[in-house]
C-alpha atoms as a PDB file:
ATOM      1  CA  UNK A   1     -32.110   0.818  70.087  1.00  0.00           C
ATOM      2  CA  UNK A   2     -28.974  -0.154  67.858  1.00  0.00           C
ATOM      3  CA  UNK A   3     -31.411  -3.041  65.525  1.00  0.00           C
ATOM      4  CA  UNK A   4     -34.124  -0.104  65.771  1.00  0.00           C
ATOM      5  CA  UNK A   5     -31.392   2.619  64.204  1.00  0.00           C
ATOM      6  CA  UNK A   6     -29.810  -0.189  61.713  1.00  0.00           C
ATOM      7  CA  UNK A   7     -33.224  -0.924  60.660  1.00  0.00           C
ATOM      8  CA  UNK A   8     -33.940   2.946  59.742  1.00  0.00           C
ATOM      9  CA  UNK A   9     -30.571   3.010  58.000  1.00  0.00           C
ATOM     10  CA  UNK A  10     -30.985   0.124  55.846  1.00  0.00           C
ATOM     11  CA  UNK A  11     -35.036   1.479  54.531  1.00  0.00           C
ATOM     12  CA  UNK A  12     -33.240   5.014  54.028  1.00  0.00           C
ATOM     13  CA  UNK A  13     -30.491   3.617  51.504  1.00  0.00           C
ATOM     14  CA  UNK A  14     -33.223   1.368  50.467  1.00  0.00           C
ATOM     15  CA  UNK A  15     -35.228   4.173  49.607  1.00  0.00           C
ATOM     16  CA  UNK A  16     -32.493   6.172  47.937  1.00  0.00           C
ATOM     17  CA  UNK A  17     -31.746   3.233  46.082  1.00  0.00           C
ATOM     18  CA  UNK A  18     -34.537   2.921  44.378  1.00  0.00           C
ATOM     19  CA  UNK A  19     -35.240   6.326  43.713  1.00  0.00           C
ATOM     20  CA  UNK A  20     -31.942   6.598  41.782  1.00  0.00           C
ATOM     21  CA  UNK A  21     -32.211   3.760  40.245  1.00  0.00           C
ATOM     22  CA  UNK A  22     -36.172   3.872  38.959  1.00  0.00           C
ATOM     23  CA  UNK A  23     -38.101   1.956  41.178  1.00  0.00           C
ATOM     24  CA  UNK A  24     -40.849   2.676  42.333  1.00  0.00           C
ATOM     25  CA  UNK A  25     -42.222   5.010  39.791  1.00  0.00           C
ATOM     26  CA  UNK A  26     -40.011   7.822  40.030  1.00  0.00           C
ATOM     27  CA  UNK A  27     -38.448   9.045  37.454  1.00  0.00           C
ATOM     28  CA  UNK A  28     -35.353  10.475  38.598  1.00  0.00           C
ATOM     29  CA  UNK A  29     -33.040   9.275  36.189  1.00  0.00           C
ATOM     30  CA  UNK A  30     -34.091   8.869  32.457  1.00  0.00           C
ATOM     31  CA  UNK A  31     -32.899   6.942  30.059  1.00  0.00           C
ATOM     32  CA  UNK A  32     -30.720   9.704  27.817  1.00  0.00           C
ATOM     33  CA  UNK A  33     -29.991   8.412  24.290  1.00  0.00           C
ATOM     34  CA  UNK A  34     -26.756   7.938  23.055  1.00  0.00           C
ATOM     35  CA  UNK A  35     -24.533  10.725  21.904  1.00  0.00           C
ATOM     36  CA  UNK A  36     -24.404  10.345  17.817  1.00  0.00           C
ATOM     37  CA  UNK A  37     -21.653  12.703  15.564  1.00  0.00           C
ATOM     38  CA  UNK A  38     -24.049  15.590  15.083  1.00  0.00           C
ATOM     39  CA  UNK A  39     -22.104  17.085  12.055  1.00  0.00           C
ATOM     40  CA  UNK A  40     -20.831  14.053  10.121  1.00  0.00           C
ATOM     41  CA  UNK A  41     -18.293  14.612   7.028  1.00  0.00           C
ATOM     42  CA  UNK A  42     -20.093  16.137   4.187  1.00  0.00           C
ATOM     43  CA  UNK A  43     -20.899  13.232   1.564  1.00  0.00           C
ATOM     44  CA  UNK A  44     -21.771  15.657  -1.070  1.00  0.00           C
ATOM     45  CA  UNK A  45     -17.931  17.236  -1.604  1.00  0.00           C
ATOM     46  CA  UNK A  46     -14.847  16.666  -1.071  1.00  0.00           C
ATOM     47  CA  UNK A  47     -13.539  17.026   2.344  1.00  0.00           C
ATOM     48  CA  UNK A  48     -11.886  20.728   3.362  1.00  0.00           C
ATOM     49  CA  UNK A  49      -9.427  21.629   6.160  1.00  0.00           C
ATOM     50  CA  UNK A  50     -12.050  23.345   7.621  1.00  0.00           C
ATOM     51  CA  UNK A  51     -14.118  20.061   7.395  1.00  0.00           C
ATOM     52  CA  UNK A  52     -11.523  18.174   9.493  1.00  0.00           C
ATOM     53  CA  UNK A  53     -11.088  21.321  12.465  1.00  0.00           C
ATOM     54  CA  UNK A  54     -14.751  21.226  13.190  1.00  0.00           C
ATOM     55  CA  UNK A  55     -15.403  17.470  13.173  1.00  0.00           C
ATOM     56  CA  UNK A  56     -16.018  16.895  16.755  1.00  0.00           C
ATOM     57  CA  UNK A  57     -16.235  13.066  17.954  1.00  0.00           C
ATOM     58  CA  UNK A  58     -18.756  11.942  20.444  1.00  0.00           C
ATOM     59  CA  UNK A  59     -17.681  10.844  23.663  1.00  0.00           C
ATOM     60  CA  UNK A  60     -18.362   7.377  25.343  1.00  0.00           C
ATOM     61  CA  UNK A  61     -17.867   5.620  28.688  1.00  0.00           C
ATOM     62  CA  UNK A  62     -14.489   5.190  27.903  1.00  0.00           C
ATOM     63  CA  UNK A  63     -12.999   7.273  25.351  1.00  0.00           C
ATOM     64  CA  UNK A  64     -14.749   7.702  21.797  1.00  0.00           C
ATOM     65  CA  UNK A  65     -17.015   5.703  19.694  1.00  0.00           C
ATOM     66  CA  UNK A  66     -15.343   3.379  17.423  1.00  0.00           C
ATOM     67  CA  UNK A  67     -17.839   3.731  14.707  1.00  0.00           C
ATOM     68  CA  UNK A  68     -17.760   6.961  14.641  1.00  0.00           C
ATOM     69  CA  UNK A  69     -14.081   7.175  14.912  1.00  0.00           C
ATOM     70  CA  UNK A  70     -13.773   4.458  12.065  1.00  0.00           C
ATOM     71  CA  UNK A  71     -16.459   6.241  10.233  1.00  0.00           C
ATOM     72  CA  UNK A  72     -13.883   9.715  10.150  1.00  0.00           C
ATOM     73  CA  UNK A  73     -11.204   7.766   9.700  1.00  0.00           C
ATOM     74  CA  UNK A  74     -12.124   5.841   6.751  1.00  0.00           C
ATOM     75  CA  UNK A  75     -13.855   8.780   4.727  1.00  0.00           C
ATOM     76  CA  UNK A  76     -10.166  10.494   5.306  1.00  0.00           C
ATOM     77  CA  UNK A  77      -8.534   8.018   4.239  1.00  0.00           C
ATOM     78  CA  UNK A  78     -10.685   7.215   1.079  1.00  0.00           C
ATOM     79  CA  UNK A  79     -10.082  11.246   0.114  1.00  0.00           C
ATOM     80  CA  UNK A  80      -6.570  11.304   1.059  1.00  0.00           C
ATOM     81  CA  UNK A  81      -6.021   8.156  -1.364  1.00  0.00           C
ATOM     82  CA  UNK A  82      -8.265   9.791  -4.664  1.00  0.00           C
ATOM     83  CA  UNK A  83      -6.209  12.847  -4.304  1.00  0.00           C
ATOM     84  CA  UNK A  84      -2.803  11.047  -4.493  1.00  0.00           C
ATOM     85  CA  UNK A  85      -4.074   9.259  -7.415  1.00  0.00           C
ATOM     86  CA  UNK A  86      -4.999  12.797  -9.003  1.00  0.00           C
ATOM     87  CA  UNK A  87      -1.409  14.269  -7.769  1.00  0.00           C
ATOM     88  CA  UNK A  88      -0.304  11.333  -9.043  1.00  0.00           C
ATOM     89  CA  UNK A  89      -2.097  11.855 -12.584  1.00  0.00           C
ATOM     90  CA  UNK A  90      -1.304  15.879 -12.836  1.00  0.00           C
ATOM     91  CA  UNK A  91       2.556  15.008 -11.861  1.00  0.00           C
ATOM     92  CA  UNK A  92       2.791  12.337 -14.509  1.00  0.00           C
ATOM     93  CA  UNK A  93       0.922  14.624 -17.151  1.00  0.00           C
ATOM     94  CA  UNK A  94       3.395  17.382 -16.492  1.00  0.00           C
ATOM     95  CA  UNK A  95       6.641  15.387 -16.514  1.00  0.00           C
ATOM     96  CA  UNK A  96       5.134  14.216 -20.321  1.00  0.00           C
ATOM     97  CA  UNK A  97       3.871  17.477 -21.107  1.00  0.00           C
ATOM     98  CA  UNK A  98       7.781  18.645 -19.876  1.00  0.00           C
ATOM     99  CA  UNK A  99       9.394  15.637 -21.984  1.00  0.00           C
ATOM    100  CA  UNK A 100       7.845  17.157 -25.459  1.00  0.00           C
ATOM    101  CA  UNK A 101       8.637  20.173 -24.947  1.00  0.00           C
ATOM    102  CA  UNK A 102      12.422  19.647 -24.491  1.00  0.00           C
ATOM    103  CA  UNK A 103      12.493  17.376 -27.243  1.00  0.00           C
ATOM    104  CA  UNK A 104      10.137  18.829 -29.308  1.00  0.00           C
ATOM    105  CA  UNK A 105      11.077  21.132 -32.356  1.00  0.00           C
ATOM    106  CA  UNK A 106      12.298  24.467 -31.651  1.00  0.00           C
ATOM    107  CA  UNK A 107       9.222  26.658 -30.817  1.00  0.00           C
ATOM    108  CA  UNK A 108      11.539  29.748 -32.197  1.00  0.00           C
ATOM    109  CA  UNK A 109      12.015  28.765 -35.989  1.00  0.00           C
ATOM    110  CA  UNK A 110       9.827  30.207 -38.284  1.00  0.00           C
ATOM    111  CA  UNK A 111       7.189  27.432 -40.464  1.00  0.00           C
ATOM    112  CA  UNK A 112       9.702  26.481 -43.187  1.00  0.00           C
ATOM    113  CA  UNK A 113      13.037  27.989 -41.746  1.00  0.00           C
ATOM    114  CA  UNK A 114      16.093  25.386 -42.358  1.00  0.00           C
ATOM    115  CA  UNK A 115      17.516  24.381 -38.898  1.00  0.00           C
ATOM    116  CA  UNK A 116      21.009  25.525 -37.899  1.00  0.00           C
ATOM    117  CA  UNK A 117      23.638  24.598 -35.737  1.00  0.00           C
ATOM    118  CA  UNK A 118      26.104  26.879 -34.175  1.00  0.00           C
ATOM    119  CA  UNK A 119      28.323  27.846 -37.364  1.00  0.00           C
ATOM    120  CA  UNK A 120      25.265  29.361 -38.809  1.00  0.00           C
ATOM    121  CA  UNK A 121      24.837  26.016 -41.108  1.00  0.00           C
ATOM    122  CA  UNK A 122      22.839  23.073 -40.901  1.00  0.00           C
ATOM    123  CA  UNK A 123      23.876  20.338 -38.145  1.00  0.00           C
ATOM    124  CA  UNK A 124      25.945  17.884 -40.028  1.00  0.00           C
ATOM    125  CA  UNK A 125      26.965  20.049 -42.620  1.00  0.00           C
ATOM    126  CA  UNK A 126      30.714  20.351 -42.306  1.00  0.00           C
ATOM    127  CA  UNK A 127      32.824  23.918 -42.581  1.00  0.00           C
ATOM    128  CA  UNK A 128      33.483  24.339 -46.342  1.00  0.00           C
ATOM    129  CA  UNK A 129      37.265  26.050 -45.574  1.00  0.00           C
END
């Protein structure tokens, strides 16, 4: 009775066995294909804030996919360096724009007006008393 009962046990898990795992015909389990990044970072524009918050990474068996992860992370990274260089560009065209301005002639003299110091009189002009 015991071989006759291990027997039956060992054809049952046999059987399950192979229904999970394909045999047999069945088609219990299918193969599913892969979980891709759905909504990738647009490659038409720049990237937006709101670009970032809805970027959802697939998962994997063990954490996220590296490509796609590296994928994210590289088209950040290439944005986040072209707008320093811009920042970089506006701050640099400011501080010159700034520079000429404070050493630039006096925007308040009229076209042909003499300039004057603080006695009234041309700089360098010494007080006549």
């Amino acid at each position: 009775m015991f071989w006759f009962l291990l027997l039956t046990m060992a054809v049952v898990v046999a059987a399950v066995t192979m229904a999970v795992v394909g045999g047999g015909g069945s088609a219990v389990l299918q193969d599913v294909e892969s979980e891709r990044l759905t909504d990738p970072l647009p490659a038409d524009r720049p990237v937006g804030r709101a670009d970032v918050e809805a970027l959802r990474l697939p998962m994997a068996v063990r954490g996220y996919r590296m490509s796609d992860v590296d994928e994210a992370l590289g088209r950040l990274g290439a944005e986040l360096a072209e707008r320093d260089a811009r920042i970089a560009e506006l701050e640099s065209a400011l501080a010159g724009a700034q520079a000429a301005t404070v050493t630039g002639p006096d925007l308040f003299k009229r076209p042909g007006e003499p300039l004057t110091g603080e006695n009234g009189r041309p700089p360098g002009e010494d007080d006549p008393r």
